[in-house]
N, C-alpha and C. Protein backbone atom coordinates (compact mmCIF):
# COMPACT_ATOMS: atom_id res chain seq x y z
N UNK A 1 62.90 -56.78 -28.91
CA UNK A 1 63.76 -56.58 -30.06
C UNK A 1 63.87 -57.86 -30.87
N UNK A 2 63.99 -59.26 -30.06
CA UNK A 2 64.64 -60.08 -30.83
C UNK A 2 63.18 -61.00 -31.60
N UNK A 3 61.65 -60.37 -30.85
CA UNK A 3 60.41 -60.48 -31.68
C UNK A 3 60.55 -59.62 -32.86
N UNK A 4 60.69 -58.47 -33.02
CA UNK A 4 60.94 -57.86 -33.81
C UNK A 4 61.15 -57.97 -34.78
N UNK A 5 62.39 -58.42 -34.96
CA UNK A 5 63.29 -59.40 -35.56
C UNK A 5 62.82 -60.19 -36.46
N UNK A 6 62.53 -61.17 -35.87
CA UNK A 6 61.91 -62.80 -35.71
C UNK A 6 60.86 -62.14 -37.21
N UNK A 7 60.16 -61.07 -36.56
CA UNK A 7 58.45 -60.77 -37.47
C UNK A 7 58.86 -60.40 -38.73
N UNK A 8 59.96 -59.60 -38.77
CA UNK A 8 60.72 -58.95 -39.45
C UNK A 8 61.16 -60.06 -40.82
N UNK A 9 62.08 -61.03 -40.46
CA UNK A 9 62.51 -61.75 -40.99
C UNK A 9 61.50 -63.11 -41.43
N UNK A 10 60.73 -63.11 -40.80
CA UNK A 10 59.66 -64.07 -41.36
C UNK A 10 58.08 -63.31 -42.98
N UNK A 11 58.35 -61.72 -42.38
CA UNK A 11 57.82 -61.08 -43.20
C UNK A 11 58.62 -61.05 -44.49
N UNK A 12 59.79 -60.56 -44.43
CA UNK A 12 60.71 -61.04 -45.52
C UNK A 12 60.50 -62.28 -46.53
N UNK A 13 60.63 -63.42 -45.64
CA UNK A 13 60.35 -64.43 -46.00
C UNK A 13 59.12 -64.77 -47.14
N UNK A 14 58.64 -64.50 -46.49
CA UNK A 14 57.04 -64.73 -47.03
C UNK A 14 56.58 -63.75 -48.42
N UNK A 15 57.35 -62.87 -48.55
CA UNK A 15 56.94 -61.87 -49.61
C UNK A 15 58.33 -62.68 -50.82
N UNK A 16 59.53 -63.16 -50.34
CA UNK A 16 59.88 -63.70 -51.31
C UNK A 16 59.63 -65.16 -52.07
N UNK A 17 58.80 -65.64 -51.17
CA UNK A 17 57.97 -66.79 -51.68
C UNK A 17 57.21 -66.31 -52.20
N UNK A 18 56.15 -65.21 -52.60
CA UNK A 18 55.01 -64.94 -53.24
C UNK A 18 55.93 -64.34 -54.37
N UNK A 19 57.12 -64.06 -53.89
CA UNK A 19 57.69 -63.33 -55.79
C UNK A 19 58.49 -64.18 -56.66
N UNK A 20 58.45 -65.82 -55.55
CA UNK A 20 58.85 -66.41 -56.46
C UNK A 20 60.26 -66.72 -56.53
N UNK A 21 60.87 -66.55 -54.61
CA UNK A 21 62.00 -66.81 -54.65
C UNK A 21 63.34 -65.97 -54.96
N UNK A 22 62.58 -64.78 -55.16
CA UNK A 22 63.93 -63.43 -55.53
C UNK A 22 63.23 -61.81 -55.16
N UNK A 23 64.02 -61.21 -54.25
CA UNK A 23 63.84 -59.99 -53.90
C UNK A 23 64.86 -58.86 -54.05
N UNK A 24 63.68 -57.97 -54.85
CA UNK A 24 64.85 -56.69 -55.41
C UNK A 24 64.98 -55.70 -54.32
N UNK A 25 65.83 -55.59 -53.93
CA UNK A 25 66.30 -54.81 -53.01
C UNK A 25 67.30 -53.48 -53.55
N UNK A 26 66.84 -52.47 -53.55
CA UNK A 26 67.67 -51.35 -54.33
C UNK A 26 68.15 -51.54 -55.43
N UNK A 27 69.84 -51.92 -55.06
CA UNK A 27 70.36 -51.81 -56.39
C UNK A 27 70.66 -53.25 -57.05
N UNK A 28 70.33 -54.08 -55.91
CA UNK A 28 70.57 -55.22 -57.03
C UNK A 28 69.30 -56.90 -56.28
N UNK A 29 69.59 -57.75 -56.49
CA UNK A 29 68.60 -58.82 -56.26
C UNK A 29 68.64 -59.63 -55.62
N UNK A 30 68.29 -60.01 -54.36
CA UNK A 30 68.29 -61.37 -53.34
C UNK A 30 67.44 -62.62 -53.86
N UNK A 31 68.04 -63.57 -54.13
CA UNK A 31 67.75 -64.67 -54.51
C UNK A 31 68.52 -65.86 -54.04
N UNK A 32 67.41 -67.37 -53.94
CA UNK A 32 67.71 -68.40 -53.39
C UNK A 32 67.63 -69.65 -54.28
N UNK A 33 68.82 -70.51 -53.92
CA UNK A 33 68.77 -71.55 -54.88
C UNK A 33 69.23 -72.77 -53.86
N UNK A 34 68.97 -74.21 -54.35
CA UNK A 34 69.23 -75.25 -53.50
C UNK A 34 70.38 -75.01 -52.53
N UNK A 35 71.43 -74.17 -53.06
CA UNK A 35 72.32 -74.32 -52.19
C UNK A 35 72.71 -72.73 -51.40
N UNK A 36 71.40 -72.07 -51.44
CA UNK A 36 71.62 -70.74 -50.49
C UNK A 36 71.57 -69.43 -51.33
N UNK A 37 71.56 -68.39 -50.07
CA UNK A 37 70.81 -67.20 -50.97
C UNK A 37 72.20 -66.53 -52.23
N UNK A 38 71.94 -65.61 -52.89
CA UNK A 38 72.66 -64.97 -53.71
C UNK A 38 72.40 -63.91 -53.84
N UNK A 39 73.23 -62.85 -54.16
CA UNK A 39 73.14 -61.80 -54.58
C UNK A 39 73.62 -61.00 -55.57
N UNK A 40 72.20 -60.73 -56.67
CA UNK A 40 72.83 -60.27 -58.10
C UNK A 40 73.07 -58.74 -58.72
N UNK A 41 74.41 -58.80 -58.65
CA UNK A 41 74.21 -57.35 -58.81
C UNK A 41 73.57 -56.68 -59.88
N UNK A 42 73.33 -55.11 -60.07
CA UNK A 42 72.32 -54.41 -61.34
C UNK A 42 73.13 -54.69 -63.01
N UNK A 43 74.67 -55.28 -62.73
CA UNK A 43 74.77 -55.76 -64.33
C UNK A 43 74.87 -57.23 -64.56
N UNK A 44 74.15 -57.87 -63.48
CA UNK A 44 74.02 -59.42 -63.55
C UNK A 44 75.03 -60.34 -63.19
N UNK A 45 75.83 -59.99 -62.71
CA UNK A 45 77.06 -60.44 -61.86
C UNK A 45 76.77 -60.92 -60.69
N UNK A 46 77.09 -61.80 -59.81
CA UNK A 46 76.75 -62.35 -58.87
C UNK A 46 78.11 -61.95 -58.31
N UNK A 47 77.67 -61.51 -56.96
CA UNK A 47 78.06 -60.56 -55.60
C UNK A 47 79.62 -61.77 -55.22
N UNK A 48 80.82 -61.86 -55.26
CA UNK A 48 81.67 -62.59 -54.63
C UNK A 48 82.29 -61.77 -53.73
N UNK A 49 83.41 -62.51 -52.87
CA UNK A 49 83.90 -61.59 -52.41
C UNK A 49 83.25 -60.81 -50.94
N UNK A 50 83.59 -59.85 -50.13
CA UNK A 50 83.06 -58.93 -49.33
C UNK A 50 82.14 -58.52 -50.29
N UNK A 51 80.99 -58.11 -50.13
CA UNK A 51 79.79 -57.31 -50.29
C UNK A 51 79.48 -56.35 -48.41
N UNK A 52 78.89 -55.11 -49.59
CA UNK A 52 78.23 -54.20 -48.25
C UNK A 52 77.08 -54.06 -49.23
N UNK A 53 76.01 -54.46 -48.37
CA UNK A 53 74.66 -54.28 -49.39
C UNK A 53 73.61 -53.81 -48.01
N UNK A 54 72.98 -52.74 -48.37
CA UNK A 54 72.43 -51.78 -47.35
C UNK A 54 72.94 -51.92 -45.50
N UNK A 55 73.42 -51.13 -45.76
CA UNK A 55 74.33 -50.96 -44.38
C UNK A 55 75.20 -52.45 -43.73
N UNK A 56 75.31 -53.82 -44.34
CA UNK A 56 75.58 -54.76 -43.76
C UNK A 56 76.61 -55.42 -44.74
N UNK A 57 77.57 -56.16 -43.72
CA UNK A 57 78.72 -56.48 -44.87
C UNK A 57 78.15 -58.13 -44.51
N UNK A 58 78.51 -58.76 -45.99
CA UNK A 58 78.22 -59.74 -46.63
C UNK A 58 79.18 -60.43 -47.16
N UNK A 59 79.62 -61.56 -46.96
CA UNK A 59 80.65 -62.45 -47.81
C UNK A 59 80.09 -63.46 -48.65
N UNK A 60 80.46 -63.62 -49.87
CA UNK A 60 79.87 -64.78 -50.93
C UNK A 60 81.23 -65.69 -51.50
N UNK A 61 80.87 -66.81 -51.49
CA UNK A 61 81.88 -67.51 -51.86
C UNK A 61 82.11 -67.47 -53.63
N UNK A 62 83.32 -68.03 -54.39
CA UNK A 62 83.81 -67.48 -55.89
C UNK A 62 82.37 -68.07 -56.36
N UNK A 63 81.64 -68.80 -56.64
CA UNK A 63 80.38 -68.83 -57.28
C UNK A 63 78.97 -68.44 -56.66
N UNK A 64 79.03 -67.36 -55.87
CA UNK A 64 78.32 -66.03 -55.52
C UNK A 64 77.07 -66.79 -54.75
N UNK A 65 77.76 -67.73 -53.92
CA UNK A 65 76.57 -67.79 -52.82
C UNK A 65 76.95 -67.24 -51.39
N UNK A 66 76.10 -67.16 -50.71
CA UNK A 66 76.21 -66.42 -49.11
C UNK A 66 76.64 -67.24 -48.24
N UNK A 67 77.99 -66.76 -47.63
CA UNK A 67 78.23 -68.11 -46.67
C UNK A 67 77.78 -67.37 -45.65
N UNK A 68 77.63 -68.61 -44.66
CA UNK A 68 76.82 -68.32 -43.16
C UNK A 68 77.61 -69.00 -42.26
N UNK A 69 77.82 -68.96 -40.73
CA UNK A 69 78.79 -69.48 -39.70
C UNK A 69 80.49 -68.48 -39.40
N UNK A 70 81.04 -69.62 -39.17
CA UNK A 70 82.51 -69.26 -39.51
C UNK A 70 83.49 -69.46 -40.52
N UNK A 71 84.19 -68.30 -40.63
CA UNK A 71 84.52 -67.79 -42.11
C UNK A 71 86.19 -67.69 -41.75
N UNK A 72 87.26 -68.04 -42.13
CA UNK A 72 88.17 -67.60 -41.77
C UNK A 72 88.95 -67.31 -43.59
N UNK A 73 89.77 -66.27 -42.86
CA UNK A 73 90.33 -65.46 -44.46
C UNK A 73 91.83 -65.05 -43.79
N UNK A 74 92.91 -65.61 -44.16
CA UNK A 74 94.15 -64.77 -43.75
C UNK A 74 94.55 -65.01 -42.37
N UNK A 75 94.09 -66.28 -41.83
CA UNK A 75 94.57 -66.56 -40.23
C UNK A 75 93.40 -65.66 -39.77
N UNK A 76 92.70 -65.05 -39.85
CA UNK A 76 91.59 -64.52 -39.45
C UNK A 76 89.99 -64.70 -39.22
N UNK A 77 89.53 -64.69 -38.46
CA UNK A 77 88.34 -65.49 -38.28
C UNK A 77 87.15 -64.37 -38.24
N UNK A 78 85.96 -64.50 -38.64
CA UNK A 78 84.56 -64.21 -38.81
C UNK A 78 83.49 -64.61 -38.76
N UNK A 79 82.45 -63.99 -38.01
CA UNK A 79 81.73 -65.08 -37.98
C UNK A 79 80.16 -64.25 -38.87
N UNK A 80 79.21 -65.08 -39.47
CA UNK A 80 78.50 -64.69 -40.50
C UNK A 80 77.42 -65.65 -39.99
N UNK A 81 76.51 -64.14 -39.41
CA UNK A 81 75.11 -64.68 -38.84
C UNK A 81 74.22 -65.54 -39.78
N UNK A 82 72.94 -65.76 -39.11
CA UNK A 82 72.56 -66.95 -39.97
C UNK A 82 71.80 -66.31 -41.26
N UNK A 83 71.61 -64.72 -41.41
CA UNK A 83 71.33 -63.90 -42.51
C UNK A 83 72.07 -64.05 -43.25
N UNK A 84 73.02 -64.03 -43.35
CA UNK A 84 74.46 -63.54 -43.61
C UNK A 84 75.15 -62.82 -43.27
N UNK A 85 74.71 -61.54 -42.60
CA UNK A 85 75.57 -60.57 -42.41
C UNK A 85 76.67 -60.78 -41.08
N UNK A 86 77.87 -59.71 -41.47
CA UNK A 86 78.73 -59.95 -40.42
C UNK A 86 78.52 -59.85 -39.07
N UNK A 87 78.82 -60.19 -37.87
CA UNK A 87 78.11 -60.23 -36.60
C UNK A 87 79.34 -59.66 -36.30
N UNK A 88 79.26 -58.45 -35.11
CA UNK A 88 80.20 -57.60 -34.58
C UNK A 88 80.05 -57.36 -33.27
N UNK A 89 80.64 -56.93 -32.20
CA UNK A 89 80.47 -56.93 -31.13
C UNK A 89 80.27 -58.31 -30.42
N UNK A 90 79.34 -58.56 -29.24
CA UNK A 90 79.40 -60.40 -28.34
C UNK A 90 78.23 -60.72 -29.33
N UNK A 91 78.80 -62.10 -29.40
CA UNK A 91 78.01 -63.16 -30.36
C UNK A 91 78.27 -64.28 -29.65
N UNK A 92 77.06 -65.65 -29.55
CA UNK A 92 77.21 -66.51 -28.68
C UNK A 92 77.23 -67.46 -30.10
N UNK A 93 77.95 -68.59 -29.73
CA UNK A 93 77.87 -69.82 -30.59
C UNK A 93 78.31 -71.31 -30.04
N UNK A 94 77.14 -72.19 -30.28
CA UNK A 94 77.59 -73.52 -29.44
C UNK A 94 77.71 -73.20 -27.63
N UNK A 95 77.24 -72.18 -26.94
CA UNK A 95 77.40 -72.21 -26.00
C UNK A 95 78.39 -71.43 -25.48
N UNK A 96 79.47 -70.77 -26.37
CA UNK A 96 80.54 -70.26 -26.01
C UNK A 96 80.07 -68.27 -26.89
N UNK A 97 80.77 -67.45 -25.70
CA UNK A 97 80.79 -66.09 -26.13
C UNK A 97 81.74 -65.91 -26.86
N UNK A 98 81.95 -65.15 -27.79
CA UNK A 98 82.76 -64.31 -28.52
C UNK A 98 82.52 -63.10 -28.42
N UNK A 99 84.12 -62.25 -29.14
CA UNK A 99 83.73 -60.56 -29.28
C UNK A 99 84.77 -60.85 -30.77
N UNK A 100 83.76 -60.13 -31.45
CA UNK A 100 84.08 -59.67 -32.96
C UNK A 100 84.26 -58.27 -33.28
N UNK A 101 84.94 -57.60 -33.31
CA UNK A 101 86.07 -56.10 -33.16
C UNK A 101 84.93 -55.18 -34.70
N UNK A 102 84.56 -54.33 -34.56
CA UNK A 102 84.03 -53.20 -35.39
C UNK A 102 84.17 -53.92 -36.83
N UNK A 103 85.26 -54.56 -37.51
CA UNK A 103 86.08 -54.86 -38.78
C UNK A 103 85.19 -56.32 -38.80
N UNK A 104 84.83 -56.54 -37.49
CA UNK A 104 84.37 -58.38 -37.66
C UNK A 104 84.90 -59.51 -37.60
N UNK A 105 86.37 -58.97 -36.93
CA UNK A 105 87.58 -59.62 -36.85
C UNK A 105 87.53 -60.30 -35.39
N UNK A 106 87.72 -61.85 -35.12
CA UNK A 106 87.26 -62.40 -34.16
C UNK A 106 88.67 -61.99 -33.53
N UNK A 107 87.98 -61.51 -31.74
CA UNK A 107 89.28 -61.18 -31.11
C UNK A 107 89.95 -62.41 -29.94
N UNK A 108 91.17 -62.18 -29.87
CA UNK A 108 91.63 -63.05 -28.66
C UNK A 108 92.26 -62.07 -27.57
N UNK A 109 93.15 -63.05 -26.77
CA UNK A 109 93.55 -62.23 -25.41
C UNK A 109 92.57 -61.53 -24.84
N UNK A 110 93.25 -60.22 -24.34
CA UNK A 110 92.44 -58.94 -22.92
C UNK A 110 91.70 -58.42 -24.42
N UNK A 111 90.11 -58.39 -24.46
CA UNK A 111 89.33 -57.07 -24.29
C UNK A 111 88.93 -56.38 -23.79
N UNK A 112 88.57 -54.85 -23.88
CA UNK A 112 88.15 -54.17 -22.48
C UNK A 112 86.76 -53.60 -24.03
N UNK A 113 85.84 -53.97 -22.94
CA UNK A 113 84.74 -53.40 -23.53
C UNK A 113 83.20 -52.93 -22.48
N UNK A 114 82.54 -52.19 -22.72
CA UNK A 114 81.95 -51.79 -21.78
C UNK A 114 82.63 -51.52 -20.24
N UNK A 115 83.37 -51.16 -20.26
CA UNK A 115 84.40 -50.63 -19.44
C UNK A 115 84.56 -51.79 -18.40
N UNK A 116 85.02 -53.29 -18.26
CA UNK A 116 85.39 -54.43 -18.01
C UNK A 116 85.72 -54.94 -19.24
N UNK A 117 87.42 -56.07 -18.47
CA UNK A 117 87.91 -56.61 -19.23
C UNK A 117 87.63 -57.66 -19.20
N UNK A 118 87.84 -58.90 -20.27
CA UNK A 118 87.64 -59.92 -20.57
C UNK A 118 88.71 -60.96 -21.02
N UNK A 119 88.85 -61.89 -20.95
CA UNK A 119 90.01 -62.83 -21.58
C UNK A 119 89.48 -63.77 -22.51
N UNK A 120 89.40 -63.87 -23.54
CA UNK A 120 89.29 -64.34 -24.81
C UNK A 120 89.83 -65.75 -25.29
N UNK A 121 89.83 -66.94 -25.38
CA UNK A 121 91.30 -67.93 -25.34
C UNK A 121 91.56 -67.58 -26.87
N UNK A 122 92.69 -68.76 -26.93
CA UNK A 122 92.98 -68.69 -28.52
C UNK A 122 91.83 -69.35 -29.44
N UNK A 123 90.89 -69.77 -29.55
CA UNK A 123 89.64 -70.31 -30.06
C UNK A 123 89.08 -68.98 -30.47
N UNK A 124 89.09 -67.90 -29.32
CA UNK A 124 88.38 -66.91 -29.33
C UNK A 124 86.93 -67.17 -28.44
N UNK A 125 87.07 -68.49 -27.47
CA UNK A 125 85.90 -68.24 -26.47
C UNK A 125 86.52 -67.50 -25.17
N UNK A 126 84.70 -66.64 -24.77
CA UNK A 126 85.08 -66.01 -23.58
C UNK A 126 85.41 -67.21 -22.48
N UNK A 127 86.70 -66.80 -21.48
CA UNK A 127 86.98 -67.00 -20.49
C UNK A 127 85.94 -67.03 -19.50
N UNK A 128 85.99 -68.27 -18.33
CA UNK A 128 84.94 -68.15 -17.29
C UNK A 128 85.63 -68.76 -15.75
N UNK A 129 86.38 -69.36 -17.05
CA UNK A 129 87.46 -69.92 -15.22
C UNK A 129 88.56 -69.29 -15.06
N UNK A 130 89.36 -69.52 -13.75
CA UNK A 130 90.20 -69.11 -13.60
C UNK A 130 91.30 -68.88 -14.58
N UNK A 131 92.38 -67.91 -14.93
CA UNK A 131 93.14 -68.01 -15.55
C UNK A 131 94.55 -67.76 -15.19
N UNK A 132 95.62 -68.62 -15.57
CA UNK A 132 96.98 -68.14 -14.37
C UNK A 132 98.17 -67.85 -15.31
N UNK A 133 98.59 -67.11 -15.51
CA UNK A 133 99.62 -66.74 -16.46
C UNK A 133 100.65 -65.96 -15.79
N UNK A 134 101.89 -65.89 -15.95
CA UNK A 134 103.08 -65.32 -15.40
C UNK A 134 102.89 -65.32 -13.77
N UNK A 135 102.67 -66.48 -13.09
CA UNK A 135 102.12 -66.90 -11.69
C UNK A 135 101.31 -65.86 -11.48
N UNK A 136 100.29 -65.07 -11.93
CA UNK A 136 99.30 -64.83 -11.63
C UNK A 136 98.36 -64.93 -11.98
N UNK A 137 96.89 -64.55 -10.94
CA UNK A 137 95.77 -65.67 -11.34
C UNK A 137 94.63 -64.47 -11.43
N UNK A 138 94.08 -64.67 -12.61
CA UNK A 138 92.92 -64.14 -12.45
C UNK A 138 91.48 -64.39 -12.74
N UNK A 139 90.76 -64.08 -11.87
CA UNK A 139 89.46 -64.73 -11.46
C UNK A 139 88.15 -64.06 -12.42
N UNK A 140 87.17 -64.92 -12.99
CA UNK A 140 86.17 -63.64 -14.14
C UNK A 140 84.78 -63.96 -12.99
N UNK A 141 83.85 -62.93 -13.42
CA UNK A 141 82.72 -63.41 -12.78
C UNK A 141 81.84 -64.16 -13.54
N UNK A 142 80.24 -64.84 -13.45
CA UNK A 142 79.75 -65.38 -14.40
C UNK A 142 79.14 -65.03 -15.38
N UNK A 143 79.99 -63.56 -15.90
CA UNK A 143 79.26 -62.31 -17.21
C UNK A 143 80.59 -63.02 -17.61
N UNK A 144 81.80 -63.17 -17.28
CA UNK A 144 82.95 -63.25 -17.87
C UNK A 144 83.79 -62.20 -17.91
N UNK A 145 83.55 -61.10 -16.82
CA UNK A 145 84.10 -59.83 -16.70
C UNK A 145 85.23 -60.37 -15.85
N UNK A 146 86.62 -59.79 -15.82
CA UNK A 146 87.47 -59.84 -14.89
C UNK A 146 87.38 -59.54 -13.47
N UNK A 147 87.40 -60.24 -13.04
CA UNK A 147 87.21 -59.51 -10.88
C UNK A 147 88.76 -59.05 -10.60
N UNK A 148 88.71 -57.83 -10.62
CA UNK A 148 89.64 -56.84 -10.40
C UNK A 148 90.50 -57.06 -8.29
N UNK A 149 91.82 -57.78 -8.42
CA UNK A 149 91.72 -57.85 -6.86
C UNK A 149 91.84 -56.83 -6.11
């Protein structure tokens, strides 16, 4: 999958260098400038704001470039793969797991996902060590799943 990918996105690549640095994509135009890609919409407006541009949500900063990394909006955190698009579900960064909720909304505390729970800190990295709260302790394995006593 993640060859796939890789071929995928390097094919991309390569066809927008032969056009010269801008690819029309449906309804409106992917394009790159010194300081990152853009996206123009069909009445020449550049994309700010949330964008959903073929199935994938997209954030552009007020002069309509694509931010990439972590994004925070409203005490709320996001994280924006190195495409741009929003990353949902476990995402690894710097070494540390995250879980980003359907919305893309970085989560903390108990998740239960794939039917094991998880502990989240306030950063929003997965838990791996012990954790002891209201004198009790609970132990994760090295997925970061909770060990149930």
């Amino acid at each position: 999958m993640k060859k796939r990918l890789k071929a995928a996105i390097i094919l991309v690549l390569a066809v927008v260098t032969l056009l010269g640095n801008s690819l029309s994509v449906f309804a409106g135009t992917w394009y790159t400038t010194a300081k990152g890609w853009s996206y123009q919409e069909d009445d020449g407006s550049l994309a700010t704001g949330w964008k959903d541009i073929n199935g994938k949500r997209y954030r552009f900063d007020p002069d309509g470039h694509m931010i990439t990394g972590w994004f925070s909006q409203n005490n709320t955190w996001y994280l924006l793969k190195l495409d741009g698009s929003m990353a949902v579900g476990w995402a690894q960064d710097n070494g540390n797991w995250y879980y980003l909720a359907g919305d893309g909304v970085m989560c903390v505390g108990w998740v239960k996902t794939g039917g094991k729970w998880y502990y989240l800190n306030k950063d929003g990295a997965m838990r791996t060590e012990k954790l002891v709260a209201d004198g009790t302790v609970y132990r994760f394995d090295s997925s970061g799943a909770w060990i149930e006593n």
